[in-house]
Protein backbone atom coordinates (compact mmCIF):
# COMPACT_ATOMS: atom_id res chain seq x y z
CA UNK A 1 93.53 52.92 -49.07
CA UNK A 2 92.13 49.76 -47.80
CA UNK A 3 92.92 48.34 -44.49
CA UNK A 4 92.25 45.03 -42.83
CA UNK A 5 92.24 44.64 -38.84
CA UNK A 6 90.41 42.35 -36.16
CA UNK A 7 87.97 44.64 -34.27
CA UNK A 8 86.57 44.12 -31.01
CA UNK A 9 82.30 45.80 -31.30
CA UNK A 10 80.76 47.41 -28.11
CA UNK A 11 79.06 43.66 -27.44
CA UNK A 12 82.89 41.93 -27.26
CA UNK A 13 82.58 40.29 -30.61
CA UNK A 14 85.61 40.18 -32.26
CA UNK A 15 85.64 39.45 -35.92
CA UNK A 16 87.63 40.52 -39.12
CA UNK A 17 87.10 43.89 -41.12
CA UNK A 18 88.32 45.29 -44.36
CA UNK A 19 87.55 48.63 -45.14
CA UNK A 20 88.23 51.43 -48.11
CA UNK A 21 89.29 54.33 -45.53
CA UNK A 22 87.70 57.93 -46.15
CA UNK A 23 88.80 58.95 -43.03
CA UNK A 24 90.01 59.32 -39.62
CA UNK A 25 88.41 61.59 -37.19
CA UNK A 26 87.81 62.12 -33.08
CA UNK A 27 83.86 61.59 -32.49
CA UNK A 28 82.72 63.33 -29.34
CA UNK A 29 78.95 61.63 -29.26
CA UNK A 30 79.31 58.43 -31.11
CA UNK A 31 76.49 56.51 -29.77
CA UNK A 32 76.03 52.42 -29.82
CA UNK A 33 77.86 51.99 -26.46
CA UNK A 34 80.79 53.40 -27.69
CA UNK A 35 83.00 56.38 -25.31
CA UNK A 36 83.81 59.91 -27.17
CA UNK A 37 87.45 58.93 -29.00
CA UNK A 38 88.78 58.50 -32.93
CA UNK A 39 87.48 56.69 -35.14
CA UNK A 40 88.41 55.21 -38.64
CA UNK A 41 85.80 55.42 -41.49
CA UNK A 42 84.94 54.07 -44.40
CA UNK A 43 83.44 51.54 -46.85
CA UNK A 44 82.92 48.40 -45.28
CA UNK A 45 83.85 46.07 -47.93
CA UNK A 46 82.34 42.77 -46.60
CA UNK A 47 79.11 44.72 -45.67
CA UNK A 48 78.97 47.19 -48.61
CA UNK A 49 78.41 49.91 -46.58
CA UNK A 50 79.80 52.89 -44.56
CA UNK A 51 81.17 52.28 -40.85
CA UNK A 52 83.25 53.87 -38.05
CA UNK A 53 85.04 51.73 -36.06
CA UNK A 54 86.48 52.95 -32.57
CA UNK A 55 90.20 53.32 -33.12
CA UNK A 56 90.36 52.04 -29.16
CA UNK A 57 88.63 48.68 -30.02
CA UNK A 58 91.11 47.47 -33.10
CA UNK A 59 92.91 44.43 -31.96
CA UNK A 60 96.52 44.07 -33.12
CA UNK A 61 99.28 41.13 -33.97
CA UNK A 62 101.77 42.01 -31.32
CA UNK A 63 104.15 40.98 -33.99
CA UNK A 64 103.05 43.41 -36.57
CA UNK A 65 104.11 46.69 -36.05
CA UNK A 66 104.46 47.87 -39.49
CA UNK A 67 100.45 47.39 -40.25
CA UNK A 68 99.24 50.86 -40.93
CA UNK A 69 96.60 50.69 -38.21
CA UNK A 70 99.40 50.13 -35.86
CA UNK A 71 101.33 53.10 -36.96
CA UNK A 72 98.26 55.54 -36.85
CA UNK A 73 97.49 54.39 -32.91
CA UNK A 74 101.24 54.89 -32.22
CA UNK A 75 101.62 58.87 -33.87
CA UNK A 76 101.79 61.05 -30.44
């Protein structure tokens, strides 16, 4: 499945991502400034290769709550 979302990087950059989702697991040591948490995974598309990105540091359309991104934060 691929997903696009703004994401927020440990250095506050915000920019656009769009990636072909592998997975989605919790990372307990994930380095690069980044706090133990879950994390999406995948092929980065735009950057043709893998990445994690911090679940935590996806920024959302307040106005979109049926993006699947949205619905995967939301599952308690």
């Amino acid at each position: 499945m691929n997903i696009e979302f703004m994401y927020l990087n440990h250095r506050g950059e915000t920019a656009k991502r769009r990636i072909e989702v592998d997975s989605i697991e919790f990372h307990r040591n994930p380095g690069f400034g980044y706090q133990p948490g879950w994390f999406v995974s995948g092929f980065d598309l735009d950057r043709n290769n893998r990445r994690s990105f911090a679940l935590s540091r996806i920024v959302l359309p307040e106005h979109d709550t049926n993006n699947v991104v949205f619905r995967l934060m939301t599952l308690k």
